[in-house]
PDB file of N, CA and C in Angstrom:
ATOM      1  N   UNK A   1      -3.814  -0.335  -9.624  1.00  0.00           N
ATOM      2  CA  UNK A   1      -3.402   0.771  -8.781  1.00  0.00           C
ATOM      3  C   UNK A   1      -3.467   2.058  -9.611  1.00  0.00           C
ATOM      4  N   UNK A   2      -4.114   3.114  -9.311  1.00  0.00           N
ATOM      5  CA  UNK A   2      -3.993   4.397  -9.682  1.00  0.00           C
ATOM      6  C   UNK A   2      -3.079   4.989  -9.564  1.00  0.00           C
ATOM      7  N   UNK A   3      -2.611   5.733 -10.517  1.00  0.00           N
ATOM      8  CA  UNK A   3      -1.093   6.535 -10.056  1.00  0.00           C
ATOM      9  C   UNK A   3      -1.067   7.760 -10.259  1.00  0.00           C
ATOM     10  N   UNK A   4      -0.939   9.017  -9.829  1.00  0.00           N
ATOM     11  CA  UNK A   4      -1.245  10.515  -9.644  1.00  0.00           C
ATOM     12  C   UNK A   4      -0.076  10.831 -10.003  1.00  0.00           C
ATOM     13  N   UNK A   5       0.292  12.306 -10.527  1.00  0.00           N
ATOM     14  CA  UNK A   5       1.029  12.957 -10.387  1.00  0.00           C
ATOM     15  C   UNK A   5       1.436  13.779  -9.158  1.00  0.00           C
ATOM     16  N   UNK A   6       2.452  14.330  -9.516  1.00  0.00           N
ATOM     17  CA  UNK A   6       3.078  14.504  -8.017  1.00  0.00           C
ATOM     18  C   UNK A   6       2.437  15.998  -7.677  1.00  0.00           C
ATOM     19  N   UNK A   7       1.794  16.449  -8.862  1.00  0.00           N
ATOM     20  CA  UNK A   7       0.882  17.930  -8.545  1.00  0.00           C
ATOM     21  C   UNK A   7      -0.072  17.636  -8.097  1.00  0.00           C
ATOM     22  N   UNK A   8      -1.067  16.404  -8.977  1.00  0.00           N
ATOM     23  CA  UNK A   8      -2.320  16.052  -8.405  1.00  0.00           C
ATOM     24  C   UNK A   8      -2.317  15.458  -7.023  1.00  0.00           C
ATOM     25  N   UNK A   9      -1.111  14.725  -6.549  1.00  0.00           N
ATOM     26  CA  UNK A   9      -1.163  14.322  -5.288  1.00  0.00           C
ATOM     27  C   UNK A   9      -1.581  14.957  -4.272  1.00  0.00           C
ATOM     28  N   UNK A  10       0.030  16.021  -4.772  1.00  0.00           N
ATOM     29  CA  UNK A  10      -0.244  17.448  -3.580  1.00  0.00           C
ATOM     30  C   UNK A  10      -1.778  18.012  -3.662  1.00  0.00           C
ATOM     31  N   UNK A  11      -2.432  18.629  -4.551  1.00  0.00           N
ATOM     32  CA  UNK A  11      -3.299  18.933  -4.577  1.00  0.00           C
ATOM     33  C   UNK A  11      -4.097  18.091  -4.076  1.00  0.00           C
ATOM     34  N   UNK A  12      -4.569  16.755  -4.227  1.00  0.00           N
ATOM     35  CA  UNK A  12      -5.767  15.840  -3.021  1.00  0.00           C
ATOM     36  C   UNK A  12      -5.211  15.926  -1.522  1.00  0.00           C
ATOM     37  N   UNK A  13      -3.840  15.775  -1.078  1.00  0.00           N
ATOM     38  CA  UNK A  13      -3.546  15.984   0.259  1.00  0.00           C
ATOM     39  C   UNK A  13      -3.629  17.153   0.900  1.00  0.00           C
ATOM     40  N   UNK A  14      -3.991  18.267   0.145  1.00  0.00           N
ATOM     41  CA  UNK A  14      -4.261  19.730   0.705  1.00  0.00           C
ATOM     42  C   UNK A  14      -5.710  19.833   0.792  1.00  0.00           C
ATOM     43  N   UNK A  15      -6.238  19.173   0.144  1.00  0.00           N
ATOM     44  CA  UNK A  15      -8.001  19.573   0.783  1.00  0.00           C
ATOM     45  C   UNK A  15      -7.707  18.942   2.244  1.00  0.00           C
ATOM     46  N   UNK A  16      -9.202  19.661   3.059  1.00  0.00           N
ATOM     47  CA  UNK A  16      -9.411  19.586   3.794  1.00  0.00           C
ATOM     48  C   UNK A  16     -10.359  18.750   4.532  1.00  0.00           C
ATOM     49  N   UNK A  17     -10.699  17.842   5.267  1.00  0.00           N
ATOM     50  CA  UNK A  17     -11.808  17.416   5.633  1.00  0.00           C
ATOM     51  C   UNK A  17     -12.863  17.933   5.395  1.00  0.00           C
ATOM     52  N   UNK A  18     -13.429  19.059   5.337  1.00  0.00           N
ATOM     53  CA  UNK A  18     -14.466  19.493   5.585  1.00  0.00           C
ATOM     54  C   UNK A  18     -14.980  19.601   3.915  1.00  0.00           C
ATOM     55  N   UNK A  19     -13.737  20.013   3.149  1.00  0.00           N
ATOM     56  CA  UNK A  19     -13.724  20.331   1.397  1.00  0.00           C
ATOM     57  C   UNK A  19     -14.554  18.821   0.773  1.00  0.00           C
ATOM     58  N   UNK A  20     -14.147  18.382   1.442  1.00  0.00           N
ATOM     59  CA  UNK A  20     -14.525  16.335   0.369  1.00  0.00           C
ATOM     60  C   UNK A  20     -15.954  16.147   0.859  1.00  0.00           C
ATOM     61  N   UNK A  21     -16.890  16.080  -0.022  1.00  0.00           N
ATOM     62  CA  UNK A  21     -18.570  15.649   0.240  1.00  0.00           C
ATOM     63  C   UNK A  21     -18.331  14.190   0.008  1.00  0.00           C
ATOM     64  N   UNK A  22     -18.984  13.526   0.976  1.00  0.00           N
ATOM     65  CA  UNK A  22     -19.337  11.933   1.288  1.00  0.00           C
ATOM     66  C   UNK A  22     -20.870  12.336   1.407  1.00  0.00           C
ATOM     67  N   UNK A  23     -21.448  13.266   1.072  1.00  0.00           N
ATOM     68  CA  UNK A  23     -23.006  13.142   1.172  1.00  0.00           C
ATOM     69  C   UNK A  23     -23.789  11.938   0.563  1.00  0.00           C
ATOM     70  N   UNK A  24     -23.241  11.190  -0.731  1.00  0.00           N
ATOM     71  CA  UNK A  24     -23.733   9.981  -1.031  1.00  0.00           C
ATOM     72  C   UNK A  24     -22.581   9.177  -0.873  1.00  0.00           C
ATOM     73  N   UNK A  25     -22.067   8.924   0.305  1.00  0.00           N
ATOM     74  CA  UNK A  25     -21.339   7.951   0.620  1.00  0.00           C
ATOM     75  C   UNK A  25     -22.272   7.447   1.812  1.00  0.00           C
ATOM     76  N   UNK A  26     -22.604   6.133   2.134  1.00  0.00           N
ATOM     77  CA  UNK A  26     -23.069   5.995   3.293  1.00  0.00           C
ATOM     78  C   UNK A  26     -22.514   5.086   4.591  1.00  0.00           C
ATOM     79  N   UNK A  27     -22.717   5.559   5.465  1.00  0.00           N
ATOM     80  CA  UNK A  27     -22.021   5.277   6.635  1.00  0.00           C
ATOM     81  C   UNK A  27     -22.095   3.491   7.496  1.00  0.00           C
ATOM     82  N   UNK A  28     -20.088   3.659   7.632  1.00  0.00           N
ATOM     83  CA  UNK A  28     -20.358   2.101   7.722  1.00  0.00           C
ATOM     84  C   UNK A  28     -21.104   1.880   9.255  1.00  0.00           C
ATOM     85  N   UNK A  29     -21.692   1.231   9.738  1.00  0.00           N
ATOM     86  CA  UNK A  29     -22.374   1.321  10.905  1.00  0.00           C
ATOM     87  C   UNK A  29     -22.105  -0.210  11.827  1.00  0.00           C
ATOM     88  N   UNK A  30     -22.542  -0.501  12.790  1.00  0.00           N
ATOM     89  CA  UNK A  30     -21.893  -1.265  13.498  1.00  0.00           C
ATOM     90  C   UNK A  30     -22.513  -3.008  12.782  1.00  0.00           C
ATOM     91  N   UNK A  31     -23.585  -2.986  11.880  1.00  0.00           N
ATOM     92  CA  UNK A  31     -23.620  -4.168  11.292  1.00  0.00           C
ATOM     93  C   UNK A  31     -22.337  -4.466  10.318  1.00  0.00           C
ATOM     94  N   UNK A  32     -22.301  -3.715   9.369  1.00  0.00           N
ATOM     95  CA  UNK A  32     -21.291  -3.831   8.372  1.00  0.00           C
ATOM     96  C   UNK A  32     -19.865  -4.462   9.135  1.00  0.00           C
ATOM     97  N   UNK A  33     -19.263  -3.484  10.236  1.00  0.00           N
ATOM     98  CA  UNK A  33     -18.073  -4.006  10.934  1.00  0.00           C
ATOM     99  C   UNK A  33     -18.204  -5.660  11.467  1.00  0.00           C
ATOM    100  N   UNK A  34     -19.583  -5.776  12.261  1.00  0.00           N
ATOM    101  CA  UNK A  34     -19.635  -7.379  12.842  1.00  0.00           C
ATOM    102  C   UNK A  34     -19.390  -8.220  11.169  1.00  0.00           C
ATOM    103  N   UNK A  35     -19.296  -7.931  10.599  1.00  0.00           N
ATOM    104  CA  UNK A  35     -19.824  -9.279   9.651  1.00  0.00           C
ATOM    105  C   UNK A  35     -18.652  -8.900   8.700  1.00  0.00           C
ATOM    106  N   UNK A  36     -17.620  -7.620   8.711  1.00  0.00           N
ATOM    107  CA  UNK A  36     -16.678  -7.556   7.907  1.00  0.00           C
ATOM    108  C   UNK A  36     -15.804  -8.747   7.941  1.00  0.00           C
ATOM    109  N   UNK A  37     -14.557  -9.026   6.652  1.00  0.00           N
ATOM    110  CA  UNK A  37     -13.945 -10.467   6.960  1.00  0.00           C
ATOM    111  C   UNK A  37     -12.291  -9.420   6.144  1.00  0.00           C
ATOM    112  N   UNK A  38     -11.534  -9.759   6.646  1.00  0.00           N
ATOM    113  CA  UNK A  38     -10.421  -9.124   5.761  1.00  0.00           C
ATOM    114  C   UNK A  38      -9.756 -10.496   4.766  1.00  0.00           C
ATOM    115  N   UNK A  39      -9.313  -9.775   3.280  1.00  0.00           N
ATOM    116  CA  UNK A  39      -9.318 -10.990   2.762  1.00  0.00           C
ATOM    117  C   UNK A  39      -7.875 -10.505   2.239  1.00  0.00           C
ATOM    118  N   UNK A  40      -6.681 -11.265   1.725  1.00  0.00           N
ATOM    119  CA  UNK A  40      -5.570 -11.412   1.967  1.00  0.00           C
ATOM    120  C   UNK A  40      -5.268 -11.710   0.494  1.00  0.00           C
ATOM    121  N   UNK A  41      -4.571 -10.771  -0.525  1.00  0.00           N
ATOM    122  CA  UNK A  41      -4.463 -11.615  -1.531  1.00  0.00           C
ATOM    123  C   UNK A  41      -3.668 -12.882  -1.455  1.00  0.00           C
ATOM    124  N   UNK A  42      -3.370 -13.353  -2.557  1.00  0.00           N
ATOM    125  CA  UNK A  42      -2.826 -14.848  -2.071  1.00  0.00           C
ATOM    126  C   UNK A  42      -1.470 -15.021  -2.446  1.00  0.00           C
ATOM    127  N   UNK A  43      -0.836 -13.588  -3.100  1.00  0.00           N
ATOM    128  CA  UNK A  43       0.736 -12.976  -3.344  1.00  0.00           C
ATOM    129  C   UNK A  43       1.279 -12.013  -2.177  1.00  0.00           C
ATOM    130  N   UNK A  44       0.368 -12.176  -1.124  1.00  0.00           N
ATOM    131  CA  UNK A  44       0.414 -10.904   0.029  1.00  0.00           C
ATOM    132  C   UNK A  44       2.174 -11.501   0.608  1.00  0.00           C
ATOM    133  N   UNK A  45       3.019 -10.663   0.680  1.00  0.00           N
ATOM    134  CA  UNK A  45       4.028 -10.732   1.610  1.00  0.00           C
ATOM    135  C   UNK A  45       4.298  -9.463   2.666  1.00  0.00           C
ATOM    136  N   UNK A  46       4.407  -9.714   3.878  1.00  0.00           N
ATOM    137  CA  UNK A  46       4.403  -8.438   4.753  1.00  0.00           C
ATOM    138  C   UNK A  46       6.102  -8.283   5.527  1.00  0.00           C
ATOM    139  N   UNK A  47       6.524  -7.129   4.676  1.00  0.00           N
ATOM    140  CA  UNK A  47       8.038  -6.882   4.879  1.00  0.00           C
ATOM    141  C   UNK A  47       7.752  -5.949   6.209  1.00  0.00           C
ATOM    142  N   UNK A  48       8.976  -6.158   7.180  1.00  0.00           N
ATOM    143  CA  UNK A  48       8.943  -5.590   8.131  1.00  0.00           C
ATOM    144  C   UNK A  48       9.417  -4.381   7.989  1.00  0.00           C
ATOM    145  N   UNK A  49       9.006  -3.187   8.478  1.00  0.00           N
ATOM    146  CA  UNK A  49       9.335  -1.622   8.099  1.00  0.00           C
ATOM    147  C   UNK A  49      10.352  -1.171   8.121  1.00  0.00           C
ATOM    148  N   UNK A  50      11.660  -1.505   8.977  1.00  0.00           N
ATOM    149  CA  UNK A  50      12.225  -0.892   8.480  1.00  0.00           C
ATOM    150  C   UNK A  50      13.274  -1.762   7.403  1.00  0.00           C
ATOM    151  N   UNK A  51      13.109  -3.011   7.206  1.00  0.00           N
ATOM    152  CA  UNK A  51      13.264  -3.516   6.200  1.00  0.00           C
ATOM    153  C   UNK A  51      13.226  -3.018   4.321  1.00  0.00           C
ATOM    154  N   UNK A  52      11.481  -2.578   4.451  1.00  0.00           N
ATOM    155  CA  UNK A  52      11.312  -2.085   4.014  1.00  0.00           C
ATOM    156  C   UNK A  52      11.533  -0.957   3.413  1.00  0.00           C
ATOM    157  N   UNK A  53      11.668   0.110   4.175  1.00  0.00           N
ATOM    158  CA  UNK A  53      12.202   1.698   4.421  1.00  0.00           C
ATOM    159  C   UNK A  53      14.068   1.231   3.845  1.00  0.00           C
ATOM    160  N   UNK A  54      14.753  -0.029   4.163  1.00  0.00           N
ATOM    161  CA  UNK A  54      16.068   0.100   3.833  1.00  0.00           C
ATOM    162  C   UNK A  54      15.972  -0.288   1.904  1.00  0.00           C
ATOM    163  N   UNK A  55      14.865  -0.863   1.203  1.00  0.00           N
ATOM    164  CA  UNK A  55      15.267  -0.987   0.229  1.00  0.00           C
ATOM    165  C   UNK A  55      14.277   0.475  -0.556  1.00  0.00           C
ATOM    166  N   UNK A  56      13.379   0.995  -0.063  1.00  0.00           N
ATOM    167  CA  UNK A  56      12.990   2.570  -0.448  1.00  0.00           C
ATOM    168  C   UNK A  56      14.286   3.369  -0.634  1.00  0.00           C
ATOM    169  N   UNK A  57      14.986   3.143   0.378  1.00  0.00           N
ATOM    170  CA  UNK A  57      15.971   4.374   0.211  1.00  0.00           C
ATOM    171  C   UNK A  57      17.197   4.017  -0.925  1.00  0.00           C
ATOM    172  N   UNK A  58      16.945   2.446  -1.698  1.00  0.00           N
ATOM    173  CA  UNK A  58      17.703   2.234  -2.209  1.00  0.00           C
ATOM    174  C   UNK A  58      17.301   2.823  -3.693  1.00  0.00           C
ATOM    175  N   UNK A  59      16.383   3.421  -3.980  1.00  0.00           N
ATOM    176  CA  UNK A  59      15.925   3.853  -5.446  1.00  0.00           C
ATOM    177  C   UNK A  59      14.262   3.170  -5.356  1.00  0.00           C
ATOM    178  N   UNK A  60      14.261   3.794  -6.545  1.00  0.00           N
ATOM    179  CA  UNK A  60      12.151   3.767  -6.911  1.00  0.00           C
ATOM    180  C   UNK A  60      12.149   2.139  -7.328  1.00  0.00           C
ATOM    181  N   UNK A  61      12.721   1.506  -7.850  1.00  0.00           N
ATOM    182  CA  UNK A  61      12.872   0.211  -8.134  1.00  0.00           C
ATOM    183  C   UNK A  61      12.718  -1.036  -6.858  1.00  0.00           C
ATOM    184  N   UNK A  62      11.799  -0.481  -5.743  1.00  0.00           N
ATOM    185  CA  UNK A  62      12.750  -1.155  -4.830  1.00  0.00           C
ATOM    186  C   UNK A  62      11.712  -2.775  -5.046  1.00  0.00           C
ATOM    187  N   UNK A  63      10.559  -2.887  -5.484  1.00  0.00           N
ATOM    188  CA  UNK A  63       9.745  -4.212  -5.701  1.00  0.00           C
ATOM    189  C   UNK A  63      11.173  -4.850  -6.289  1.00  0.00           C
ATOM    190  N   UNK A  64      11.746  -4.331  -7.191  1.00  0.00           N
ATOM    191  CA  UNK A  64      12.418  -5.126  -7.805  1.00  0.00           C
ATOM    192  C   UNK A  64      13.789  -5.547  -7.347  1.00  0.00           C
ATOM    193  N   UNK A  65      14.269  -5.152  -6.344  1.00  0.00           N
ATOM    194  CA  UNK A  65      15.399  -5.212  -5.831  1.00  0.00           C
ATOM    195  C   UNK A  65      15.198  -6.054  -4.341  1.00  0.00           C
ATOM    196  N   UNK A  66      14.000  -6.297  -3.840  1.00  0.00           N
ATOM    197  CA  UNK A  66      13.167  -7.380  -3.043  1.00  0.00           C
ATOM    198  C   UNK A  66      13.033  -9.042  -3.804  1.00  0.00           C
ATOM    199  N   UNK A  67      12.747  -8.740  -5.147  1.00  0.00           N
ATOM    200  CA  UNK A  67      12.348 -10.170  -5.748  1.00  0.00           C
ATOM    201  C   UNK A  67      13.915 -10.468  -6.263  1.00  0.00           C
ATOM    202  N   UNK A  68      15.307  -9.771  -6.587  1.00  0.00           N
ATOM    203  CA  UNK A  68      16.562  -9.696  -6.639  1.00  0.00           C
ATOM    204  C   UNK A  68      17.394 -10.423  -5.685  1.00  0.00           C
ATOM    205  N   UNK A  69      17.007 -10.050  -4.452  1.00  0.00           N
ATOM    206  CA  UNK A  69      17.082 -10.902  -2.876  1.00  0.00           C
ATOM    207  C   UNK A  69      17.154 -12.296  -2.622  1.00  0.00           C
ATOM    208  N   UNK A  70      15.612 -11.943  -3.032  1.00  0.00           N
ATOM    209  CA  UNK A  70      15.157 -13.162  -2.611  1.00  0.00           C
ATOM    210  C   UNK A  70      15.210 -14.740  -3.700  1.00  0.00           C
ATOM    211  N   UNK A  71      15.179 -13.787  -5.177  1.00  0.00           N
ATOM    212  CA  UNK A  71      15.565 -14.963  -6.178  1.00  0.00           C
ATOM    213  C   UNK A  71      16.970 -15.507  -5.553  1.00  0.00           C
ATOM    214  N   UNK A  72      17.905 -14.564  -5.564  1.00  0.00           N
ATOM    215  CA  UNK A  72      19.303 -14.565  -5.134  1.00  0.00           C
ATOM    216  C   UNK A  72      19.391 -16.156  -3.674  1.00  0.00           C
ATOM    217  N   UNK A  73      19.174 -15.646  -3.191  1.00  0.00           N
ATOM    218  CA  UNK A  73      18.550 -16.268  -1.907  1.00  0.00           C
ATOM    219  C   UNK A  73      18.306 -18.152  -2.313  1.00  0.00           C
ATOM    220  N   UNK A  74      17.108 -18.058  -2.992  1.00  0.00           N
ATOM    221  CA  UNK A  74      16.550 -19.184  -3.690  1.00  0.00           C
ATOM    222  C   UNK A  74      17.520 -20.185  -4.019  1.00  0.00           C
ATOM    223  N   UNK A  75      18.188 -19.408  -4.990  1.00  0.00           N
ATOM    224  CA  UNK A  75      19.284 -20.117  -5.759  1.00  0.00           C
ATOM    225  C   UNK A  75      20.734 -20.545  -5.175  1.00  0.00           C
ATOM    226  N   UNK A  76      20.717 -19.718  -3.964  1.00  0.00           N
ATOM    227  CA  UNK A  76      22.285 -20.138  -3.453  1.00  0.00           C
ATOM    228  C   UNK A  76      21.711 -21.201  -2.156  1.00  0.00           C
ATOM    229  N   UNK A  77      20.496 -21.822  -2.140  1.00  0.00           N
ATOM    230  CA  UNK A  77      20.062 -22.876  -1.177  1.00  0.00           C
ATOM    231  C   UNK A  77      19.134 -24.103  -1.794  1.00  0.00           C
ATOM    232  N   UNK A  78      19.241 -24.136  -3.272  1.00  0.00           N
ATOM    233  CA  UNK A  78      18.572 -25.122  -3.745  1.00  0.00           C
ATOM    234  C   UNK A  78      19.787 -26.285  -3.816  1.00  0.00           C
TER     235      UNK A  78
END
């Protein structure tokens, strides 16, 4: 994962559509979509939002306060 600063952020979310050249980017077209496959890592867990959103607001730590849970969890049902 790439991680930006909070200047450089701002600064990529203020260009504009029109500012960003994709001139050698080329366009996905309706073959590419038929034959796309979505692939899932195999650590994928999908927290429900506002689930989610309740351990964000708990501090920047929040991966870690999810695997805290759920170890927690683990251990009081083995």
């Amino acid at each position: 994962m790439i991680k930006f600063s909070k200047t450089r952020l701002s600064e990529i979310e203020s260009f504009s559509e029109d500012a960003i050249d994709t001139s050698e980017i080329p366009e996905l077209d309706d073959d590419f979509w038929e034959n796309a496959q979505r692939i899932v890592p195999e650590n994928y867990l999908q927290i429900e939002q506002e689930i989610l959103e309740w351990f964000k607001g708990q501090g920047q730590a929040y991966h870690a306060q999810i695997n805290k849970v759920l170890r927690a969890h683990i251990e009081t049902h083995r």
